[in-house]
N, C-alpha and C. Protein backbone atom coordinates (compact mmCIF):
# COMPACT_ATOMS: atom_id res chain seq x y z
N UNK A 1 4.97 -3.71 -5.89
CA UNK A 1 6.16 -3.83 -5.10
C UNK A 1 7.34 -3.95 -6.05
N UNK A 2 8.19 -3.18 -5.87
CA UNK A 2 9.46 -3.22 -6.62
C UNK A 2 10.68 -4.67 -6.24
N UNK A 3 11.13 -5.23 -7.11
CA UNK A 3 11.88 -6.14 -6.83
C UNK A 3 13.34 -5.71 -6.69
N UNK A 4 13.69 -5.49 -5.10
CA UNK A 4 14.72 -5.20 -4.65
C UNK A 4 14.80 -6.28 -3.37
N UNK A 5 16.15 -6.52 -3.06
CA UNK A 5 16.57 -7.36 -1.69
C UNK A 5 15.62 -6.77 -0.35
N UNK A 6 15.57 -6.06 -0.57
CA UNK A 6 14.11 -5.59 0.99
C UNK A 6 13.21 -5.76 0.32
N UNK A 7 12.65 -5.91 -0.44
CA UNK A 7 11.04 -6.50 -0.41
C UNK A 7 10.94 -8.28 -0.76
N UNK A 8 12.27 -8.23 -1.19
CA UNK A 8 12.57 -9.69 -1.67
C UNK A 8 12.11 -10.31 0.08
N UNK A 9 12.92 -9.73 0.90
CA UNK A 9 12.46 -10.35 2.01
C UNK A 9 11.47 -9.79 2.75
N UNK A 10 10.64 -8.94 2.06
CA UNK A 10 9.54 -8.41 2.96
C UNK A 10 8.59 -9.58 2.71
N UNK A 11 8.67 -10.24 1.62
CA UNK A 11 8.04 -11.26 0.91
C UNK A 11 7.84 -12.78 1.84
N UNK A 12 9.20 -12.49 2.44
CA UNK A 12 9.89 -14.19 2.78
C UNK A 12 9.21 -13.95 4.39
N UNK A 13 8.90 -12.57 4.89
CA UNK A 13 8.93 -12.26 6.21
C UNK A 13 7.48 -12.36 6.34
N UNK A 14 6.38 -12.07 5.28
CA UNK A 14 5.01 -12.19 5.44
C UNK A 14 4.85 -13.76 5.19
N UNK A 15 5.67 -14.60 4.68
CA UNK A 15 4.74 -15.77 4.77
C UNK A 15 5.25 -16.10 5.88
N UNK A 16 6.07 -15.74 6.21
CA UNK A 16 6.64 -16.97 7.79
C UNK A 16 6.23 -16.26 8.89
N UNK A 17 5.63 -15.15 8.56
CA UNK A 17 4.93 -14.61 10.13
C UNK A 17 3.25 -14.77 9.84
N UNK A 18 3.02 -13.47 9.04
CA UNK A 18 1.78 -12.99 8.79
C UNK A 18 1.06 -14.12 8.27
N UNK A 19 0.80 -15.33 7.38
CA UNK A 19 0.61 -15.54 6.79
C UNK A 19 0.24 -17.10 8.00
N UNK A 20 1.37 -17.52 8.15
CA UNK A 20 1.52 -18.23 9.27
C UNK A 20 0.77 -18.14 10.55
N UNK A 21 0.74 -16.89 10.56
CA UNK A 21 0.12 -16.53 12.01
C UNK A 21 -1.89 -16.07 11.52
N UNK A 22 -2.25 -15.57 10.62
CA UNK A 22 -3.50 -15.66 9.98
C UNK A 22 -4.02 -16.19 8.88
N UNK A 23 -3.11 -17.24 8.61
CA UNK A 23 -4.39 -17.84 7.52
C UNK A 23 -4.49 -16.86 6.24
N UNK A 24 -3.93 -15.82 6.07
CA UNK A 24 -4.42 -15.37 4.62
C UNK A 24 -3.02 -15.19 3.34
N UNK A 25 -3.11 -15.95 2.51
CA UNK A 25 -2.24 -16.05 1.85
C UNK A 25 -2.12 -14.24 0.73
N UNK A 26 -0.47 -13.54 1.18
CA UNK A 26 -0.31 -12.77 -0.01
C UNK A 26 -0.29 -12.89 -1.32
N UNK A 27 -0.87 -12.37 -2.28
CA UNK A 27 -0.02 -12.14 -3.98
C UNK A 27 0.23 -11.12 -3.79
N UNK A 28 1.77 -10.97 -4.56
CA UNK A 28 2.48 -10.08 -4.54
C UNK A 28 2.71 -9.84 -5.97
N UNK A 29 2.62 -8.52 -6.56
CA UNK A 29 2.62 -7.62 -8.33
C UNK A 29 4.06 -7.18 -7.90
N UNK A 30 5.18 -7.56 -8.60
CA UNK A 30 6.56 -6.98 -8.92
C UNK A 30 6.33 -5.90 -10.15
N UNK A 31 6.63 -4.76 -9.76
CA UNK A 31 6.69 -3.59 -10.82
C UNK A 31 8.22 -3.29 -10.67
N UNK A 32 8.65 -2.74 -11.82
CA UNK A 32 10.02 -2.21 -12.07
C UNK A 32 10.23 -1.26 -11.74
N UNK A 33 11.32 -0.69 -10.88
CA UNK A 33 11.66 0.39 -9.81
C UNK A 33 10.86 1.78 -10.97
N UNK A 34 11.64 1.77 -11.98
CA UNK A 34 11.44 2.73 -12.84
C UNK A 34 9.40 3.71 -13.23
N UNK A 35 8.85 2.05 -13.08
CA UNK A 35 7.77 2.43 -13.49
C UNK A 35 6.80 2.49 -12.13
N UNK A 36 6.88 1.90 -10.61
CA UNK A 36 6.02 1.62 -9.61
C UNK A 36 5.30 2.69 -9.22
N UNK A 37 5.77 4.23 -9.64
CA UNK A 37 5.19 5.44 -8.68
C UNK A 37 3.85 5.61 -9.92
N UNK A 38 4.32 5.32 -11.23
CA UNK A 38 3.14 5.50 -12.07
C UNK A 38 2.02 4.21 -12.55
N UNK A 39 2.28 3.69 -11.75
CA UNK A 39 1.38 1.81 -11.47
C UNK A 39 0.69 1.99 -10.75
N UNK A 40 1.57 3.04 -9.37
CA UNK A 40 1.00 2.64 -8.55
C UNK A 40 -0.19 3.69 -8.59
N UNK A 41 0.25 4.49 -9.21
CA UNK A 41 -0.70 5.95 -9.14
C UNK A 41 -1.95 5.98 -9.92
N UNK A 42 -2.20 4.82 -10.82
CA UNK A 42 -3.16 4.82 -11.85
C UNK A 42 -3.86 3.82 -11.00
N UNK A 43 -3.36 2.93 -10.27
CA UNK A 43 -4.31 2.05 -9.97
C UNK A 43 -5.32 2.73 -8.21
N UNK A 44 -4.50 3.41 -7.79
CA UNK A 44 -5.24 4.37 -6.92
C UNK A 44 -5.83 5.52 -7.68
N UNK A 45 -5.85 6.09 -8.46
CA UNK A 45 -6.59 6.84 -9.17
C UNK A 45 -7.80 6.27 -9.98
N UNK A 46 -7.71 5.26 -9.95
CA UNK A 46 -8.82 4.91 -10.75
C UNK A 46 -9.94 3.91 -9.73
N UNK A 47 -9.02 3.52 -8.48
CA UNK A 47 -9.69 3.17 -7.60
C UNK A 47 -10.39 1.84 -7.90
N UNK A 48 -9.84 1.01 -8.61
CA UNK A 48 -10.12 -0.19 -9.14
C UNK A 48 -10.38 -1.56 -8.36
N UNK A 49 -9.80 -1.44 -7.06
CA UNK A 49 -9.76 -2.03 -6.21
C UNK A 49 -9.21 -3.62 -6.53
N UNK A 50 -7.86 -3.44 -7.50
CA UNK A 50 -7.50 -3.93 -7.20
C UNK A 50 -6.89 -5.13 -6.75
N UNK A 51 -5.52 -3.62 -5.99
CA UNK A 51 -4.86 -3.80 -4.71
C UNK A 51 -5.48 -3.34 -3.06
N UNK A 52 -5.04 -3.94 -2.66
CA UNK A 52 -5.47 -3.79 -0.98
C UNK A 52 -4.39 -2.46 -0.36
N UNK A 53 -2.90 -3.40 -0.42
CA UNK A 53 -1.68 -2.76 0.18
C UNK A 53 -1.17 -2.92 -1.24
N UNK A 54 -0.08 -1.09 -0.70
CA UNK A 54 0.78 -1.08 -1.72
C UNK A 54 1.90 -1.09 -1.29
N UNK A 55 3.23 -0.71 -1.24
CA UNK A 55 4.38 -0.50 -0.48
C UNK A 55 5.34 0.61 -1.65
N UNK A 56 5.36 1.42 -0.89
CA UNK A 56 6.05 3.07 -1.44
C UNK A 56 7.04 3.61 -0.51
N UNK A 57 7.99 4.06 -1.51
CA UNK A 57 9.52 4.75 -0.60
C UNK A 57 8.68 6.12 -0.32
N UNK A 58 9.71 6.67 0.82
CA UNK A 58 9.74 8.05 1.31
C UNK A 58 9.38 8.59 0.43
N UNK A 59 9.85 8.78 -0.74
CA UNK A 59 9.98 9.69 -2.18
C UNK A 59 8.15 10.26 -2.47
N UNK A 60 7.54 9.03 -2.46
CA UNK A 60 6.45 8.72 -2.99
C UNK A 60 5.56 9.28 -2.07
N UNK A 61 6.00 9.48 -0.37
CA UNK A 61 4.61 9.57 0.64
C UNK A 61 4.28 10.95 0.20
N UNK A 62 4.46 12.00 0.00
CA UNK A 62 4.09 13.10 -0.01
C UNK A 62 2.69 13.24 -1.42
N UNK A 63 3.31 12.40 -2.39
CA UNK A 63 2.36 12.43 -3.47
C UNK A 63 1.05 11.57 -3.24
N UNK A 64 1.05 10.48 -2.60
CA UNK A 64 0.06 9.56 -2.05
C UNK A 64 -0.36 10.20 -1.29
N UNK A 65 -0.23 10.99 -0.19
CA UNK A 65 -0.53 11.69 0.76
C UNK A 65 -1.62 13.00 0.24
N UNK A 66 -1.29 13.72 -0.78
CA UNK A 66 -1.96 14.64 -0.92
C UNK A 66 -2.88 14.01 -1.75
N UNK A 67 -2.94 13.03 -2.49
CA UNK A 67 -4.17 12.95 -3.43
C UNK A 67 -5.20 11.92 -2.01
N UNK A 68 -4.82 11.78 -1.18
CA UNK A 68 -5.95 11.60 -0.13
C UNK A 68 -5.69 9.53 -0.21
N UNK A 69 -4.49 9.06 -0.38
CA UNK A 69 -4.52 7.60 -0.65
C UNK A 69 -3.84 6.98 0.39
N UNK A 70 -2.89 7.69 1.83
CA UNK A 70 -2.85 6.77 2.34
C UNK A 70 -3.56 6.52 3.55
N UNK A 71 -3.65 5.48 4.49
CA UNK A 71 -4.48 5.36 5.70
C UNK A 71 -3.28 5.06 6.42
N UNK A 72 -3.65 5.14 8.26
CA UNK A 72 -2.80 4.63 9.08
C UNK A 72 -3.70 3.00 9.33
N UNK A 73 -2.87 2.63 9.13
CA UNK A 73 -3.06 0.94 9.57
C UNK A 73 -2.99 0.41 10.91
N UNK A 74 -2.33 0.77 11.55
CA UNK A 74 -2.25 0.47 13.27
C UNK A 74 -3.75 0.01 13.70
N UNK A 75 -4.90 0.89 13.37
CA UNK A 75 -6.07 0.84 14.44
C UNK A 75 -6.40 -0.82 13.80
N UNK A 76 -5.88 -1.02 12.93
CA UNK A 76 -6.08 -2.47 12.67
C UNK A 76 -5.46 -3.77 12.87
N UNK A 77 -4.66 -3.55 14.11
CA UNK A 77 -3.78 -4.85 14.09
C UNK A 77 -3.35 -4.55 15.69
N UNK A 78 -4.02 -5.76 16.49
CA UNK A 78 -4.12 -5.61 17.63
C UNK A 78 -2.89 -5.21 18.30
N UNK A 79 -2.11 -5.71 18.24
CA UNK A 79 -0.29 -5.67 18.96
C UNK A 79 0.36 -4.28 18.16
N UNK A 80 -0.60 -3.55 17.58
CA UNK A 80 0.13 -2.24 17.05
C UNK A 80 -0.56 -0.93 17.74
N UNK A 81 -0.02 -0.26 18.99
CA UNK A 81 -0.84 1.22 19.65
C UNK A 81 -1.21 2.29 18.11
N UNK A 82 -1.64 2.93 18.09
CA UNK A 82 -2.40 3.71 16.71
C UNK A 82 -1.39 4.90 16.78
N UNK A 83 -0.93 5.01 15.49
CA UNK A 83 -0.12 6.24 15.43
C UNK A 83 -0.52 7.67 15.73
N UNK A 84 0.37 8.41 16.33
CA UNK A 84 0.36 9.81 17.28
C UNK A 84 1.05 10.44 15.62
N UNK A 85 1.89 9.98 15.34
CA UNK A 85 2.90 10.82 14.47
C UNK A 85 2.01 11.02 13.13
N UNK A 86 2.65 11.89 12.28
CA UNK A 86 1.75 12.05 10.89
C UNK A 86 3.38 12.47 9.87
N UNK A 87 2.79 12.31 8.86
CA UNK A 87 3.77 12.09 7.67
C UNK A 87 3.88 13.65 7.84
N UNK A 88 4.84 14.81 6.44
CA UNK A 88 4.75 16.26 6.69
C UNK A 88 3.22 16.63 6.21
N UNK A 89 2.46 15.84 5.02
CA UNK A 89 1.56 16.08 4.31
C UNK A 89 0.31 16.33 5.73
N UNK A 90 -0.69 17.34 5.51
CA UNK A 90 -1.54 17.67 6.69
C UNK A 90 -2.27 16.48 6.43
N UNK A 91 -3.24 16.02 4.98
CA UNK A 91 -4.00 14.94 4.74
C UNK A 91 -3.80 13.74 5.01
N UNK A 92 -2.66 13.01 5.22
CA UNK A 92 -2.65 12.16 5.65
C UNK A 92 -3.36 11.45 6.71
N UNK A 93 -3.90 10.61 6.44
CA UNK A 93 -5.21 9.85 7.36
C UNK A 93 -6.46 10.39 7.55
N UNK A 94 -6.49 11.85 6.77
CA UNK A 94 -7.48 12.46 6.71
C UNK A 94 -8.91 11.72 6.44
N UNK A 95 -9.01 10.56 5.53
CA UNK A 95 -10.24 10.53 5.06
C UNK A 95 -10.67 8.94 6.53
């Protein structure tokens, strides 16, 4: 996760909901804007497991997308209907 004012509070927003509301405490990896697309890309490439969740700009979905790395998350979280829509990439949610 890059340390910018939106994740600063994406941070503040998972403990006072998510965290609050299930019992499972986040750690959160601050990577530097500069370096996150190639952090993030080695550690899904190598499939190390890790990270669980990652969090990636627009920029990034198309490249995650084709090497077969992201999932839709919805079918997992009761109060969320399962996404209809798909990113432009065809693979997406493919696997």
């Amino acid at each position: 996760m890059v340390n910018n004012p939106q994740m600063v509070e994406l941070q503040k927003l998972i403990k006072r909901h998510f965290t609050k509301d299930t019992g499972i405490k986040v750690n959160f990896t601050m990577v530097p804007e500069n370096d996150v697309r190639d952090k993030i890309s080695q550690y899904f490439s190598n499939q190390a497991g890790q990270y669980d969740v990652a969090t990636i700009s627009n920029f990034e979905v198309p490249f995650f997308s084709a090497h077969g790395w992201l999932r839709d998350l919805a079918p997992h979280s009761p109060r969320t209907p399962p996404s209809t829509s798909r990113t432009s990439s065809p693979r997406y949610g493919s696997r």
